[in-house]
Protein backbone atom coordinates (compact mmCIF):
# COMPACT_ATOMS: atom_id res chain seq x y z
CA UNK A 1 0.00 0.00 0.00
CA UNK A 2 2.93 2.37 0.86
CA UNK A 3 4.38 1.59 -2.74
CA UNK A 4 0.89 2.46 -4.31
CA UNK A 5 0.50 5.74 -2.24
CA UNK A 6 3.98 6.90 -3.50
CA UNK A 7 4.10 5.81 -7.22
CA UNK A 8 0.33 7.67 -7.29
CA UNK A 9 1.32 10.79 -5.35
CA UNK A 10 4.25 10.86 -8.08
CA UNK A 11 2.30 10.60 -11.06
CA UNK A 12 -0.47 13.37 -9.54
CA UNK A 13 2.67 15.77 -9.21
CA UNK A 14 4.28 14.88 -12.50
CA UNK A 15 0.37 15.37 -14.34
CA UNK A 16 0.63 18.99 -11.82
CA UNK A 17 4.23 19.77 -13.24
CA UNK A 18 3.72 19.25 -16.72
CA UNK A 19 0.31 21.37 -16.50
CA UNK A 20 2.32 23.98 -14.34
CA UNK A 21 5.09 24.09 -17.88
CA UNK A 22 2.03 24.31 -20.03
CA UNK A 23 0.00 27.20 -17.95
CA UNK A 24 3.89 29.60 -18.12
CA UNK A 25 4.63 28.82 -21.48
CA UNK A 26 3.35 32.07 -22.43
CA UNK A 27 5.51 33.59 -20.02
CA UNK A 28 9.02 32.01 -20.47
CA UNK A 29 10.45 30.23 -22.86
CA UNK A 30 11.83 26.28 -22.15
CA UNK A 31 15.72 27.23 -22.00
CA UNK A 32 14.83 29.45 -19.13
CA UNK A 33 12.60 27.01 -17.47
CA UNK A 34 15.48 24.43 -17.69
CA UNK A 35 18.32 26.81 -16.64
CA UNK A 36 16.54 27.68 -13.96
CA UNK A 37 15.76 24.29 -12.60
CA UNK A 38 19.44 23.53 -13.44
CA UNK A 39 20.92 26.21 -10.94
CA UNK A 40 19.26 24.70 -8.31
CA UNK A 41 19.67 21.02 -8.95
CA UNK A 42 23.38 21.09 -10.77
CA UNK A 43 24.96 22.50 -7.27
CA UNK A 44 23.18 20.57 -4.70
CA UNK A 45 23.21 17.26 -6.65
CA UNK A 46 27.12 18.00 -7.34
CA UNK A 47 27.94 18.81 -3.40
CA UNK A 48 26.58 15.70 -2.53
CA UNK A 49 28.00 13.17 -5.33
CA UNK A 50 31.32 14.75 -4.53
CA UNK A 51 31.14 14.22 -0.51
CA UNK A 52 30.03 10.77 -1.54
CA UNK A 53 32.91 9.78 -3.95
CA UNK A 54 35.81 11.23 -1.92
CA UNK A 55 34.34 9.11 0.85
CA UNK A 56 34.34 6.09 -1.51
CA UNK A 57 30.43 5.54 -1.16
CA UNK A 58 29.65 5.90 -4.75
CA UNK A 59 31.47 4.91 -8.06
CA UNK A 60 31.27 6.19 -11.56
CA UNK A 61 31.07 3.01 -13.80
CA UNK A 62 30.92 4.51 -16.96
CA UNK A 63 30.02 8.50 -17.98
CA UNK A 64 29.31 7.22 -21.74
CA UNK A 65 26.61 5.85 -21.42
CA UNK A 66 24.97 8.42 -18.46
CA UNK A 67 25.56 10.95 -21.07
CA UNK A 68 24.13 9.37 -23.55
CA UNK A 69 20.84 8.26 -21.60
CA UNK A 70 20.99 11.81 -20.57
CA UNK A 71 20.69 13.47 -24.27
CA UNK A 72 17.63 10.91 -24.79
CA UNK A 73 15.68 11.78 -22.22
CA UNK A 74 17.05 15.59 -22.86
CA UNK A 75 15.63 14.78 -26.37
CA UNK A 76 12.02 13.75 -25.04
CA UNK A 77 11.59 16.56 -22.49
CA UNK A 78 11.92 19.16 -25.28
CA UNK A 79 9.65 17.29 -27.46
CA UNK A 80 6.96 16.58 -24.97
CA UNK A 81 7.01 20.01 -23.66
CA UNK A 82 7.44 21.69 -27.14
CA UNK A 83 3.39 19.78 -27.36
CA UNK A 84 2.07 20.96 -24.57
CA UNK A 85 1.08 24.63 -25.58
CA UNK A 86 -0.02 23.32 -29.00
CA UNK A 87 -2.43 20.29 -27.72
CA UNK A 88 -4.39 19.62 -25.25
CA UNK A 89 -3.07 17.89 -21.96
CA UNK A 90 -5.09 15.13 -22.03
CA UNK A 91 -4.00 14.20 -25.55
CA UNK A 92 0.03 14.58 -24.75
CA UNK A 93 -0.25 12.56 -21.82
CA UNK A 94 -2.29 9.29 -23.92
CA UNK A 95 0.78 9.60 -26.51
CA UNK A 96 3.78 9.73 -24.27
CA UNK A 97 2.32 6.92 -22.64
CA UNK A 98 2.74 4.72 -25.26
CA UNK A 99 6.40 4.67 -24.08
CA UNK A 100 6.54 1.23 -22.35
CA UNK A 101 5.11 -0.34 -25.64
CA UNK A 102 8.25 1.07 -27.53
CA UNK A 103 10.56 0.00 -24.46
CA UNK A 104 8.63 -3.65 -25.12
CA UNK A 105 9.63 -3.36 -28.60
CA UNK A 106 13.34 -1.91 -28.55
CA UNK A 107 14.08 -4.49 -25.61
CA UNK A 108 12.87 -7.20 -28.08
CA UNK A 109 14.78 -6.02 -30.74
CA UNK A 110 17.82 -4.60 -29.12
CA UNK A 111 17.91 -6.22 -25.61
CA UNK A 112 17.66 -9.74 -26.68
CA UNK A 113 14.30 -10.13 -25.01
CA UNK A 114 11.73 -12.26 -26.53
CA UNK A 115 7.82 -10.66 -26.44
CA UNK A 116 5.24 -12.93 -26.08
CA UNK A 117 1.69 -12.97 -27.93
CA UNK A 118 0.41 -10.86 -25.04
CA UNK A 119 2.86 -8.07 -25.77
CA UNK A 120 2.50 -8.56 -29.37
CA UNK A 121 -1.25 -7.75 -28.35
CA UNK A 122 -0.30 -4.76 -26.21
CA UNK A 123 1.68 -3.03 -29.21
CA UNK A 124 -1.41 -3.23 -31.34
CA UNK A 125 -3.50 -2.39 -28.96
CA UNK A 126 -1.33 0.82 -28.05
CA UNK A 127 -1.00 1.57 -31.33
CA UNK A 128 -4.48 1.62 -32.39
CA UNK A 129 -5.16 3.76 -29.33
CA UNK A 130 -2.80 6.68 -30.29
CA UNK A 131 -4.53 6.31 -34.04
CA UNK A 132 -7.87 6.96 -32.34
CA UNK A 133 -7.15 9.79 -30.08
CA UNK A 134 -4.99 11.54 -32.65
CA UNK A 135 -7.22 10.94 -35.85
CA UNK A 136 -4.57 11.34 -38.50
CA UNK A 137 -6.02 11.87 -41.76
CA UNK A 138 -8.99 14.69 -40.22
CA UNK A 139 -9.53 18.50 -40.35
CA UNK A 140 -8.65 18.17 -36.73
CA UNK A 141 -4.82 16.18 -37.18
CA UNK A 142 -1.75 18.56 -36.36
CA UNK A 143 1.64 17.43 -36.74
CA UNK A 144 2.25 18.62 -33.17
CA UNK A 145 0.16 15.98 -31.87
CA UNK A 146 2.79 13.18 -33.26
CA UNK A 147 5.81 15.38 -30.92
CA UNK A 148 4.29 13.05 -27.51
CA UNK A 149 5.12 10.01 -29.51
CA UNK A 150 7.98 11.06 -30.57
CA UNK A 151 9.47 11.69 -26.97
CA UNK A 152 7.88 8.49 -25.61
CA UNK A 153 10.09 6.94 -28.42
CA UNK A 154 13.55 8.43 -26.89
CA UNK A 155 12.25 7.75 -23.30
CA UNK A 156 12.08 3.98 -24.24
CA UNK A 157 15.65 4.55 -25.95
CA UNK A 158 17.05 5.83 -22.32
CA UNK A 159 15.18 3.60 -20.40
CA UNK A 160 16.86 0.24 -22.67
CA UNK A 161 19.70 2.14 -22.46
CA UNK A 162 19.16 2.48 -18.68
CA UNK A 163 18.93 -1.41 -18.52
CA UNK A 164 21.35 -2.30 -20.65
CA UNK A 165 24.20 -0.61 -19.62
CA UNK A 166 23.70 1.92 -16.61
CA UNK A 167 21.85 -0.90 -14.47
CA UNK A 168 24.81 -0.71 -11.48
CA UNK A 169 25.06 2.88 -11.83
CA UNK A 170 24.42 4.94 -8.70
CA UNK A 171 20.84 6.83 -8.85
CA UNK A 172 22.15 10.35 -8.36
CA UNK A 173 25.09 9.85 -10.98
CA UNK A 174 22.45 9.53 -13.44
CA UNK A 175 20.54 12.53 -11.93
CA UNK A 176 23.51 14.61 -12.00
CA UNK A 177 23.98 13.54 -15.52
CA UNK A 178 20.87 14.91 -16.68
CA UNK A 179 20.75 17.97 -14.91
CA UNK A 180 24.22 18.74 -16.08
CA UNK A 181 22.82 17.59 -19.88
CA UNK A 182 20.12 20.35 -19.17
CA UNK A 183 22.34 22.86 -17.92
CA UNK A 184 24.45 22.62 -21.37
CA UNK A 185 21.81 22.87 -23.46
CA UNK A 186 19.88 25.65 -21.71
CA UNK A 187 22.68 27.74 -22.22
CA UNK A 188 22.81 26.52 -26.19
CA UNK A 189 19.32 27.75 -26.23
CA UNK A 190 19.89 30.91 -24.98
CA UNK A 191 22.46 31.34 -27.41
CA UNK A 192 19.91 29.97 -30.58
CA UNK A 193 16.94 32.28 -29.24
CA UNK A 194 19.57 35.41 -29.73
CA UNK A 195 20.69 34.07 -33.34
CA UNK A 196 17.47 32.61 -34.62
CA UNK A 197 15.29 36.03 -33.57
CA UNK A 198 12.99 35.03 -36.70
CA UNK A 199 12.18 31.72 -36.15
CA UNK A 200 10.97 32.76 -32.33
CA UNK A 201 7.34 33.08 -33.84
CA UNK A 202 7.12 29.82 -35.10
CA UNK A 203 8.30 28.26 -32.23
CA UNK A 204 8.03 30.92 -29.13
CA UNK A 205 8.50 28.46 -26.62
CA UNK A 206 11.49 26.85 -27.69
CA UNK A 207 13.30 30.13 -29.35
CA UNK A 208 11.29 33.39 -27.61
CA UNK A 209 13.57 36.26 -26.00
CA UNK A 210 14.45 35.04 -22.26
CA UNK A 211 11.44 37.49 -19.83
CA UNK A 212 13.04 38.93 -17.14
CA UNK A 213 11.49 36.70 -13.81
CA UNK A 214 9.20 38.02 -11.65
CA UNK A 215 8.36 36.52 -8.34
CA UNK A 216 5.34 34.08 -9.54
CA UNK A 217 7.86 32.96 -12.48
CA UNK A 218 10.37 32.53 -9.76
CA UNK A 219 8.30 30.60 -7.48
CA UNK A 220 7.33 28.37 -9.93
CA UNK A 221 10.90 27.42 -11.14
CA UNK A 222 11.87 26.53 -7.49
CA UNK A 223 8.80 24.58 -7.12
CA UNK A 224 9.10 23.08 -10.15
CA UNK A 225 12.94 22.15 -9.41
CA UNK A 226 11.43 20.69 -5.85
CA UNK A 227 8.56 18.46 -7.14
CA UNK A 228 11.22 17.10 -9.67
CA UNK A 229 13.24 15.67 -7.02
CA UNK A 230 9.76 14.40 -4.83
CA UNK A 231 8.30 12.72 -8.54
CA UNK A 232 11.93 10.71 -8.57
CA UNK A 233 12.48 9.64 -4.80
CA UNK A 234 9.08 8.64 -4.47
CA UNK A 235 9.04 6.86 -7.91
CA UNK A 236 12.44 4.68 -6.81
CA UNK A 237 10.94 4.76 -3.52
CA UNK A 238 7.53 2.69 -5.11
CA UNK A 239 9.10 0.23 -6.91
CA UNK A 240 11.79 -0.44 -4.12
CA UNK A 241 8.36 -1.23 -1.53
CA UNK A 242 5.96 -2.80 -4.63
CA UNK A 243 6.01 -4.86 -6.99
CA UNK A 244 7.43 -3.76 -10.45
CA UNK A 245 4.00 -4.66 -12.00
CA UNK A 246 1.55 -3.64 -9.39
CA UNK A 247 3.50 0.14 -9.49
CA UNK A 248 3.61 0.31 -12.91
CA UNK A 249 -0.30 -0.29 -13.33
CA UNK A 250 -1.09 2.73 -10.71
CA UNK A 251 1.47 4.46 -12.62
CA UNK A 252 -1.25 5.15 -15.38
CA UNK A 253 -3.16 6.48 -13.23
CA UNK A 254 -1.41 9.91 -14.64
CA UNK A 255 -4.07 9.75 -17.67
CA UNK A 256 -6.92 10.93 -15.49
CA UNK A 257 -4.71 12.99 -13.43
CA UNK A 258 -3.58 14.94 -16.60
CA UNK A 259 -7.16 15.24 -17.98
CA UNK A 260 -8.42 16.89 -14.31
CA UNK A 261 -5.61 19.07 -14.38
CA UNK A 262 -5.93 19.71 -18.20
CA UNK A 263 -9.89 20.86 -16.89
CA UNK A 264 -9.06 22.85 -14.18
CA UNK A 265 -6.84 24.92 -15.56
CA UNK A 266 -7.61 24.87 -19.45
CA UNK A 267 -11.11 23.90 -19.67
CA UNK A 268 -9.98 20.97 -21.90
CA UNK A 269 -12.40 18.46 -22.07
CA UNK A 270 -11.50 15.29 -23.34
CA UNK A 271 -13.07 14.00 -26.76
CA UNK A 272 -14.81 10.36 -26.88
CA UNK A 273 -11.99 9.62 -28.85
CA UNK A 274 -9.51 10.10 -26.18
CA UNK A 275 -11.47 8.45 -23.60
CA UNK A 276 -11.25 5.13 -26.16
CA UNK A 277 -7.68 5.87 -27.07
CA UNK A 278 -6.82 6.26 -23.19
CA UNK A 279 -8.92 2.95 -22.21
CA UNK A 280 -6.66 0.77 -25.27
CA UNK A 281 -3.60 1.91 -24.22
CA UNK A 282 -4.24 1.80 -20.49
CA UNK A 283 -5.25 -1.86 -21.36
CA UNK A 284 -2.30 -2.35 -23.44
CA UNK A 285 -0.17 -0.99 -20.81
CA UNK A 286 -1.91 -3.39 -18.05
CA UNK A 287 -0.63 -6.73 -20.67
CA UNK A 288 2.75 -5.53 -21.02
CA UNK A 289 3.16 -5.23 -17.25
CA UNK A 290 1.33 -8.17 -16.11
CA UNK A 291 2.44 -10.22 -19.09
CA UNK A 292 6.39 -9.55 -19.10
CA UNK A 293 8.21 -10.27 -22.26
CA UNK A 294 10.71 -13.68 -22.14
């Protein structure tokens, strides 16, 4: 039950966060957002991991492949958030969550791990649910509704990656990875949204002029950077008190969380269609992890 509580309080403040990112993204652009997350994570994270290798507690096994889990899942952020103030919520969060289907897949064909005819089943069944919700071929179809997939694609990259080859490395090595990642590339966006001034109104969120922070824009990157670290220790916390298959099925339960929030602070009210979608890939979801591949 503990294990439950946690993995659900972490996907109601993840569903909260990534509505938070939506609600300012008329008021800062990403590069800012992740720079400013980055000042407060980089340092702290770095204090610590350096106490904690001097004192011989924790060993870097390999940076390579950190790094490299840490530009895919830099690579999916962007493209997830680069949705969110083009779709609605609700939408976003039925397409990234076709992730473990592509982890299913890429561990099949990259991690030597045989699926059976249930997760054969699940990666239709996904699949047909992200063709429902996102219509393709309608008046209604944009091409930014195809960005979720896209990062749930890279997520199931780092996460193989994360199995294959990063399995003995220390938690917090791979969070200071990523935070460094971000750091390096908020400061290579700040640098594009200076050169590439006329390309900021195509894509104002990814390439708008940096807004001087007031205190509400302040606030809500130090939240933000605080709720980050809550969503990942209770998330390791989960699946260190439940089993992997019990947490990941509550772990869905971010669907409904991201179509309250979606309401409540957009008025977005999911389609029939995305109810459908959502129920086949919540389904599919369910066979993958109750029906592991072998």
């Amino acid at each position: 039950m503990q294990g439950v509580a946690l993995i659900t309080l972490a996907v109601f403040l993840l569903a909260m966060a990534d509505a938070s990112v939506k609600y300012f993204s008329l008021r800062m652009p990403l590069w800012q957002l992740f720079l400013g997350v980055s000042f407060i994570s980089v340092p702290t994270l770095g204090a610590w991991l350096f106490r904690q290798v001097r004192a011989r507690r924790i060993r870097i096994r390999s940076l390579r492949w950190a790094a490299l889990r840490s530009v895919l899942l830099l690579v999916m952020w962007i493209t997830y958030y680069a949705a969110l103030p083009l779709i609605p919520l609700s939408v976003a969060a039925v397409a990234i969550y076709t992730a473990p289907l592509f982890i299913a897949l890429f561990a099949a064909w990259w991690g030597n791990e045989r699926l059976s005819p249930f997760g054969w089943l699940a990666v239709v069944l996904g699949f047909a649910g992200v063709v429902i919700v996102l219509e393709p071929g309608s008046l209604g179809f944009s091409l930014a509704a195809l960005l979720p997939v896209v990062a749930a694609i890279f997520y199931a990259m780092a996460m193989v990656v994360t199995r294959r080859h990063c399995r003995g490395e220390h938690p917090v090595v791979l969070a200071f990875a990523l935070n460094v990642v971000f750091l390096l590339a908020s400061c290579g966006g700040a640098v594009a949204s200076q050169v590439f001034t006329q390309a900021a109104a195509n894509v104002p969120f990814l390439l708008a002029t940096w807004q001087p922070l007031g205190v509400h824009e302040a606030l809500f990157i130090t939240a933000y950077a605080l709720v980050l670290v809550m969503i990942n220790i209770s998330t390791a916390r989960a699946y260190q008190l439940a089993p992997a298959a019990l947490v990941g099925t509550f772990d869905y339960a971010y669907l409904i969380f991201a179509c309250f929030w979606g309401y409540w602070l957009f008025d977005e009210v999911p389609t029939a269609h995305t109810w459908v979608g959502m129920l086949l890939i919540l389904l599919a979801g369910l066979l993958v992890a109750r029906r592991p591949s072998r």
